[in-house]
C-alpha atoms as a PDB file:
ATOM      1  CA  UNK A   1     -39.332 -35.041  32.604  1.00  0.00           C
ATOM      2  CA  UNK A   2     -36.591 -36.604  35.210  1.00  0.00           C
ATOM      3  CA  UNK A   3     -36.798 -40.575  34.972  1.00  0.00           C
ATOM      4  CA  UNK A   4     -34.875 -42.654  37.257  1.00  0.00           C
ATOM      5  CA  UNK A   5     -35.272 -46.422  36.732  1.00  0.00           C
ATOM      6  CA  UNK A   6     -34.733 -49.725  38.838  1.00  0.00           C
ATOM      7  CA  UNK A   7     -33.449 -52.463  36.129  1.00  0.00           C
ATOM      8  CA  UNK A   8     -34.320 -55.452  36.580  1.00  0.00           C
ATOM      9  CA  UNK A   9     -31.432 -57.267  35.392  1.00  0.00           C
ATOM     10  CA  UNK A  10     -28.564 -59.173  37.601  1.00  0.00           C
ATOM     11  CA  UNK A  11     -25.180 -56.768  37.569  1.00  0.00           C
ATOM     12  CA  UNK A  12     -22.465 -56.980  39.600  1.00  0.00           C
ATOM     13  CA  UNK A  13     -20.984 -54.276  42.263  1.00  0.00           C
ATOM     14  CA  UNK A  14     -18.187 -53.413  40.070  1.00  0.00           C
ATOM     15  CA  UNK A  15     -18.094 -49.605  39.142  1.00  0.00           C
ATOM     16  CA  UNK A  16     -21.472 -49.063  40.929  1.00  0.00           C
ATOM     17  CA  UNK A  17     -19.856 -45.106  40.761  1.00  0.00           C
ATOM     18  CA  UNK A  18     -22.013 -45.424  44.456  1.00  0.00           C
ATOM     19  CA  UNK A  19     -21.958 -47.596  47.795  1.00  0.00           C
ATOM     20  CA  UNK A  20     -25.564 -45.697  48.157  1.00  0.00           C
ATOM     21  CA  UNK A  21     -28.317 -47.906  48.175  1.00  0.00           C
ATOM     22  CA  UNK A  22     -30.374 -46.117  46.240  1.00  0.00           C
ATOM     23  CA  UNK A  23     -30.154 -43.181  43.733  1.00  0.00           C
ATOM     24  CA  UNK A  24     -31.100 -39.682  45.178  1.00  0.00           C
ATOM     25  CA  UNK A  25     -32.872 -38.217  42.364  1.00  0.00           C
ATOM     26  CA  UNK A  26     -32.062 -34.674  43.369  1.00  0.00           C
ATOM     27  CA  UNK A  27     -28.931 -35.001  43.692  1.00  0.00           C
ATOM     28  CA  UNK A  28     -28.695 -37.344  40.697  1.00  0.00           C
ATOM     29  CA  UNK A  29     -30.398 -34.394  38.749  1.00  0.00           C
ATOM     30  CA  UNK A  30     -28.117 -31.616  39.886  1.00  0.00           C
ATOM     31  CA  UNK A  31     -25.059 -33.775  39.250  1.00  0.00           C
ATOM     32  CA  UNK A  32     -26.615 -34.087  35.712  1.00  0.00           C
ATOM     33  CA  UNK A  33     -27.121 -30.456  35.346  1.00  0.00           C
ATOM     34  CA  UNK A  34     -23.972 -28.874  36.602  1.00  0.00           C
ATOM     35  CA  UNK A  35     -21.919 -31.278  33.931  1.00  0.00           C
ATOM     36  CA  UNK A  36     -23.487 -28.788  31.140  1.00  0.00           C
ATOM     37  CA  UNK A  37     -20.555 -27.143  29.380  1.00  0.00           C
ATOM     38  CA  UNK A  38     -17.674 -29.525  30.706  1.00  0.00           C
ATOM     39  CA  UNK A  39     -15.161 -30.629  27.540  1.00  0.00           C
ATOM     40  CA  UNK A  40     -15.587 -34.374  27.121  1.00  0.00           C
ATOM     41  CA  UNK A  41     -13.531 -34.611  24.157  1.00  0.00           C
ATOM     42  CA  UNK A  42     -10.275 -36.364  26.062  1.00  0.00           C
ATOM     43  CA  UNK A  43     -12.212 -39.312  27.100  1.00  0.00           C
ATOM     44  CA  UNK A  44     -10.976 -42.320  25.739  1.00  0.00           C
ATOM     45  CA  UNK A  45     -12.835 -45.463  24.919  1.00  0.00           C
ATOM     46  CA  UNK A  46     -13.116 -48.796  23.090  1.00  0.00           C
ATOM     47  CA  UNK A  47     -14.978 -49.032  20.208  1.00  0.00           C
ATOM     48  CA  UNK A  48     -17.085 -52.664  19.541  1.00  0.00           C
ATOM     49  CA  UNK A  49     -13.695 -53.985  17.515  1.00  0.00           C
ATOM     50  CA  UNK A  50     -11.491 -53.020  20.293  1.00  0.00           C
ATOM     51  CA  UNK A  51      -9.465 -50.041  19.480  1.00  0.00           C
ATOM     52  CA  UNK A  52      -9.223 -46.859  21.270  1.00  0.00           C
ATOM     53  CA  UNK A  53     -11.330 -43.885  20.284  1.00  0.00           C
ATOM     54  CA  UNK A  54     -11.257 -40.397  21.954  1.00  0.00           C
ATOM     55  CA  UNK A  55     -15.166 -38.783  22.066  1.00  0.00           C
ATOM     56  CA  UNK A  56     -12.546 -35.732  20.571  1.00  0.00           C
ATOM     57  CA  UNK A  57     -12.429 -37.685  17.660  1.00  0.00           C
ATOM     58  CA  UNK A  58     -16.329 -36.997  17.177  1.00  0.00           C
ATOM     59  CA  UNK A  59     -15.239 -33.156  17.363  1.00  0.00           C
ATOM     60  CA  UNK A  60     -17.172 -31.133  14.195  1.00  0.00           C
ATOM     61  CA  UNK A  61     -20.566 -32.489  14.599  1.00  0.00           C
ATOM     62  CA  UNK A  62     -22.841 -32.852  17.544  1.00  0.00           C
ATOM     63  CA  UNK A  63     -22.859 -36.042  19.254  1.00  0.00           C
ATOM     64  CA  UNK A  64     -25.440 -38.295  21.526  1.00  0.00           C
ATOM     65  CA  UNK A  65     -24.183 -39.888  24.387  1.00  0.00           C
ATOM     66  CA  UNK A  66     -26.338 -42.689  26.071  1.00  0.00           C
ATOM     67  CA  UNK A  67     -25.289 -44.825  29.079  1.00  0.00           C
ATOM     68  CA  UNK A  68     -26.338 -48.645  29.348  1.00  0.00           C
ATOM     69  CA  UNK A  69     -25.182 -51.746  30.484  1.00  0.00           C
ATOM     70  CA  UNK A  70     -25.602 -54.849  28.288  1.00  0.00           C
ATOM     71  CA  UNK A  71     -26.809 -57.032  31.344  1.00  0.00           C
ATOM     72  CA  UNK A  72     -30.218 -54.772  30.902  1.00  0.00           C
ATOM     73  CA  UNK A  73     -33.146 -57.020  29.549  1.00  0.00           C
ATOM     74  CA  UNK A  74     -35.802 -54.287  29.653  1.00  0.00           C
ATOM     75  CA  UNK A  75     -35.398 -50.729  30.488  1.00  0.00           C
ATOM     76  CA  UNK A  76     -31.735 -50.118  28.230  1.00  0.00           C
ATOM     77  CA  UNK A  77     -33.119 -52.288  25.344  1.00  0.00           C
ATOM     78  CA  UNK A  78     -36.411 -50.368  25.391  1.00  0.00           C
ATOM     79  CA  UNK A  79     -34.764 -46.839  25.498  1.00  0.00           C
ATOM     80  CA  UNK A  80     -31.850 -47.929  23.006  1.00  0.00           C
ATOM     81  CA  UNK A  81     -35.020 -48.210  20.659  1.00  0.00           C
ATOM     82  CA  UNK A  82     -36.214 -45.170  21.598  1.00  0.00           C
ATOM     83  CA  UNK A  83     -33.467 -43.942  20.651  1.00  0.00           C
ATOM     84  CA  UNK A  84     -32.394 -45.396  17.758  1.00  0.00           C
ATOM     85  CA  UNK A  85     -36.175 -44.279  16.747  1.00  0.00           C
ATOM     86  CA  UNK A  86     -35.551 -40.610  17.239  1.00  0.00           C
ATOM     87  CA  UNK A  87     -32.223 -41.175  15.643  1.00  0.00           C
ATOM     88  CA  UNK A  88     -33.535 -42.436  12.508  1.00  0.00           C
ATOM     89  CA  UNK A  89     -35.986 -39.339  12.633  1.00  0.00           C
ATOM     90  CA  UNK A  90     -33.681 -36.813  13.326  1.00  0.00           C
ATOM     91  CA  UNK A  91     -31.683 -37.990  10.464  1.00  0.00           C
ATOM     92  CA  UNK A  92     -34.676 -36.929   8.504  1.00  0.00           C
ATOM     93  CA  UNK A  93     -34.848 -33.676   9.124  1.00  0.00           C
ATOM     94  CA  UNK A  94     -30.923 -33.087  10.201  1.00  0.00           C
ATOM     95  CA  UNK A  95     -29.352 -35.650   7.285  1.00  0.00           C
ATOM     96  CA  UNK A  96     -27.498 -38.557   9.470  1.00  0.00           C
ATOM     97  CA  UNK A  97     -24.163 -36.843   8.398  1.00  0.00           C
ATOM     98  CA  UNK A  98     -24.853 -34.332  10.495  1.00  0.00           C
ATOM     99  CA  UNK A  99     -24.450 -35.729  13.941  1.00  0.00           C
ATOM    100  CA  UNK A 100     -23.159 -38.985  15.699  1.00  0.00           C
ATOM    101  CA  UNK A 101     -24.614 -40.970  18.457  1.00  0.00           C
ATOM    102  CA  UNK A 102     -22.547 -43.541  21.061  1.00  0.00           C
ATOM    103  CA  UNK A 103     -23.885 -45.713  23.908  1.00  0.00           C
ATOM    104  CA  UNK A 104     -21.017 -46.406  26.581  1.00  0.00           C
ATOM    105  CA  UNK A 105     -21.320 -49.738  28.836  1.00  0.00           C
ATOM    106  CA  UNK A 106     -20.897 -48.352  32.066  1.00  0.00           C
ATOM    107  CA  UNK A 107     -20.764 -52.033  33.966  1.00  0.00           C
ATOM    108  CA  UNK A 108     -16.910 -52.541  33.582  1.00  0.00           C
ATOM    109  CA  UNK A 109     -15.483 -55.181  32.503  1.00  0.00           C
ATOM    110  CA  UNK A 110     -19.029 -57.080  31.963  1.00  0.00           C
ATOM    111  CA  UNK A 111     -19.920 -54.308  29.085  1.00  0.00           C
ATOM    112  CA  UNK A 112     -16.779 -55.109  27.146  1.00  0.00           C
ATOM    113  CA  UNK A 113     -15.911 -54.204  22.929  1.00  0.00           C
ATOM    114  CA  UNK A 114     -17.473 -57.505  22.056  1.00  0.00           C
ATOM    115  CA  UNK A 115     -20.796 -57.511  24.841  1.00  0.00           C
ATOM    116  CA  UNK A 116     -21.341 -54.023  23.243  1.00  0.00           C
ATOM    117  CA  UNK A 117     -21.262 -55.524  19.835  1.00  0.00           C
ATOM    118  CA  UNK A 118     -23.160 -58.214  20.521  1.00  0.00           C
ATOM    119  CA  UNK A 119     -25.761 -55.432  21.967  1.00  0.00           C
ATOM    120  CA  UNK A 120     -26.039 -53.735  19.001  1.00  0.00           C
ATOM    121  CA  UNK A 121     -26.515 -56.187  17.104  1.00  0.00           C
ATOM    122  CA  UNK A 122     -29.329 -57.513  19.120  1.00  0.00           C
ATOM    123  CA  UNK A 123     -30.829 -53.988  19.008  1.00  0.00           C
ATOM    124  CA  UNK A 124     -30.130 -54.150  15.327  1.00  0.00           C
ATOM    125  CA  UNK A 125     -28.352 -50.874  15.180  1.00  0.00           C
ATOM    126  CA  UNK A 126     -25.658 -50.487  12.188  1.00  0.00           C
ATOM    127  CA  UNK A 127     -25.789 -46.745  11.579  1.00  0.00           C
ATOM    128  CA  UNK A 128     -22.818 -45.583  10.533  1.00  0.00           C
ATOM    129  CA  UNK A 129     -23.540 -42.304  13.250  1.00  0.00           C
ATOM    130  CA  UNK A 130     -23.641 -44.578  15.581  1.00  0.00           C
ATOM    131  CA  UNK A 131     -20.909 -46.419  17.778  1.00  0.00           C
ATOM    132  CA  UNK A 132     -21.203 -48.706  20.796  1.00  0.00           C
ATOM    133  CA  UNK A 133     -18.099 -48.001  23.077  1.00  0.00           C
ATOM    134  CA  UNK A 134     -16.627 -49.494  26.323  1.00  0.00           C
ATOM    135  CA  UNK A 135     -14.801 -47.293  28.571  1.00  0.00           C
ATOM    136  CA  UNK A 136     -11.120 -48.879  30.210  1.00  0.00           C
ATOM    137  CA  UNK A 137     -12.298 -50.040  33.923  1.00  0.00           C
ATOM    138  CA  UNK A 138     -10.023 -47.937  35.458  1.00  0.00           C
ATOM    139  CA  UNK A 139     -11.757 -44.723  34.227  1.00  0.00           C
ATOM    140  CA  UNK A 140     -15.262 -45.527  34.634  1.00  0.00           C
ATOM    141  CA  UNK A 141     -15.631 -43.352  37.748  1.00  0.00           C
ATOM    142  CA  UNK A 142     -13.961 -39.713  36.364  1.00  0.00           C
ATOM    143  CA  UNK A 143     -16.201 -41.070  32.921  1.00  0.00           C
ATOM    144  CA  UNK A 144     -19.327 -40.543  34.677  1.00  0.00           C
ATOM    145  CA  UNK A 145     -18.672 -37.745  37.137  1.00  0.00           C
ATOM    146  CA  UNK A 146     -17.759 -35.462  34.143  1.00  0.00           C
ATOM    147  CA  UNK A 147     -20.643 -36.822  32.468  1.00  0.00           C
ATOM    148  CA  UNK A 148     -22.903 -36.021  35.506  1.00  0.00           C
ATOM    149  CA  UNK A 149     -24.195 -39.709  35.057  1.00  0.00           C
ATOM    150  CA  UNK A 150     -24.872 -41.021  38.830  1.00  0.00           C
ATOM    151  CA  UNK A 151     -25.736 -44.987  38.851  1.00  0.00           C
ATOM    152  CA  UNK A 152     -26.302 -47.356  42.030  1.00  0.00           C
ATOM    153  CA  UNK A 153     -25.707 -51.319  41.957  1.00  0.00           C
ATOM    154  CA  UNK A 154     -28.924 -53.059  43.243  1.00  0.00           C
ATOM    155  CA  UNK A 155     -29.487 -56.889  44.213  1.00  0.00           C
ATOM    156  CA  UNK A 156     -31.646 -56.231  40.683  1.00  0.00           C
ATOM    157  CA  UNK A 157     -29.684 -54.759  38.935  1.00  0.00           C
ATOM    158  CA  UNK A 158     -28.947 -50.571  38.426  1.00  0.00           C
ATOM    159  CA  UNK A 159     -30.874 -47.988  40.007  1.00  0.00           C
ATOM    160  CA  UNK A 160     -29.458 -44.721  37.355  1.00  0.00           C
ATOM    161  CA  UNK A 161     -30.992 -42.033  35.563  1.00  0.00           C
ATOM    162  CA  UNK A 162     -31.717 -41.939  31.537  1.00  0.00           C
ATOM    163  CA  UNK A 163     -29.957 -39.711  30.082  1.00  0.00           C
ATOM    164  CA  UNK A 164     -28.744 -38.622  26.802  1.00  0.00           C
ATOM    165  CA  UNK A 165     -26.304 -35.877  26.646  1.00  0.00           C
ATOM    166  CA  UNK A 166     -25.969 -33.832  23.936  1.00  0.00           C
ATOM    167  CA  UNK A 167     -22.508 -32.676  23.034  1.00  0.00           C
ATOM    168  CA  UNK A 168     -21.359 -29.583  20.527  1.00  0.00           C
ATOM    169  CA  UNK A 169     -19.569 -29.775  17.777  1.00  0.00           C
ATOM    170  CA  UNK A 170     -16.008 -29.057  20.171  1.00  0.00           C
ATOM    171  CA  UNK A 171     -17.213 -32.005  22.477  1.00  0.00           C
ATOM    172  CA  UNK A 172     -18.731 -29.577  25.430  1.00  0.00           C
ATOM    173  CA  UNK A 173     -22.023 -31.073  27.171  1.00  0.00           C
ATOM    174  CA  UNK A 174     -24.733 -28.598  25.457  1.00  0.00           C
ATOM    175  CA  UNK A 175     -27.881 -30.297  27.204  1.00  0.00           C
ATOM    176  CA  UNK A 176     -28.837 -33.185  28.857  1.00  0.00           C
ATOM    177  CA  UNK A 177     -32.204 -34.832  27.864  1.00  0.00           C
ATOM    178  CA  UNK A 178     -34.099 -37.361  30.519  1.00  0.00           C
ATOM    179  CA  UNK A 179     -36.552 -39.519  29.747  1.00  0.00           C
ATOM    180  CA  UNK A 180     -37.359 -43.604  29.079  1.00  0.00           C
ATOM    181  CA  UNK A 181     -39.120 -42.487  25.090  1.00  0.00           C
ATOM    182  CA  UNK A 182     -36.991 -39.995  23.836  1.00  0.00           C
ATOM    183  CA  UNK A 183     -38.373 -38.962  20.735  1.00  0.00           C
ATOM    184  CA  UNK A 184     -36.904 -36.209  17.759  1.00  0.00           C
ATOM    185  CA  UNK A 185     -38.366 -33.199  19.329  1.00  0.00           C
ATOM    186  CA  UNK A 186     -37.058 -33.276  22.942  1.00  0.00           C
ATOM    187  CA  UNK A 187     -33.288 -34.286  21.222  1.00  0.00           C
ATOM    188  CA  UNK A 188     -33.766 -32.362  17.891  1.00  0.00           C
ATOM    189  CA  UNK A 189     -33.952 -28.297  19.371  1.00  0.00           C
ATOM    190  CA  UNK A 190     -30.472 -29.103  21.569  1.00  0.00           C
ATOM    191  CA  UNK A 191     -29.657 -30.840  18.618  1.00  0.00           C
ATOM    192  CA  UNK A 192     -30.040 -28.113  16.529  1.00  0.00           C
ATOM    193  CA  UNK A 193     -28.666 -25.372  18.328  1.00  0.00           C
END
């Protein structure tokens, strides 16, 4: 299933990634779909204290990537669940060691190291799999056009898809899942292969 989703949440027109006024989903979709089996693994972020990670540093395991923006009341807190859901599941049957997970703000500089903290702590996520990370402002756009990850500012909010990618163990896109209520068997099979 392809979900896009208008959030209902004020955001500013910072790093919109668009000027559109609304997200195309087809070419949102095919975006999405041609990033399968780009290397991610350069990509440097912040992590919620601050310091600079590289998704490389992930490299061994597979890894979940989810966009968000912390200025989401409804739609990124309700699939953050989801996900942390399916995450807890797939630990289960995979072991948690097995894999990582991040969610990257994507609304630069509002989804800073300590928004991001403050968002998972709301969510009430403290996996050790799992990090919340903020990408430098500067490289929010070549972030999410390697990702495939189109997003629109709105008068509401962001008009983007939900997404999580699914990354192999050398930090190539394997899959990309869609959907608002992801659960452990739509991210466990790319997980698994």
């Amino acid at each position: 299933a392809f979900a896009l989703i208008l959030l209902a949440a004020p955001a500013a027109a910072q790093g919109s990634g668009s000027t559109a006024t609304a997200l195309d989903p087809k070419t949102a979709l095919r975006d999405s779909q041609a990033a399968i089996g780009r290397d991610m693994s350069q990509h440097r972020l912040l992590d919620a204290q601050g310091k600079p990670v590289r998704l490389g540093d992930f490299a061994g395991k597979p890894l979940l990537v989810s966009f968000m923006y912390t200025g989401c009341f409804q739609v990124c807190p309700t699939t953050t669940k989801s996900l942390s859901e399916a995450v807890d599941q797939l630990g289960e049957v995979f072991g948690a060691d097995k894999f990582n997970v991040v969610s990257i703000g994507f609304n630069q500089p509002f989804d800073s190291p300590t928004a991001m903290r403050a968002f998972s702590a709301q969510m009430r996520i403290d996996k050790p799999n799992w990090k919340f990370l903020s990408p430098p402002p500067a490289t929010v756009d070549a972030l999410t056009t390697d990702f495939g990850f189109r997003y629109v500012a709105t008068p509401a909010g962001f008009d983007h898809m939900l997404t999580v990618s699914v990354l192999d163990a050398r930090g190539r896109i394997a899959a990309q899942v869609y959907g608002k209520r992801l659960t452990r068997d739509q991210l466990g099979e790319p997980l698994r292969l």
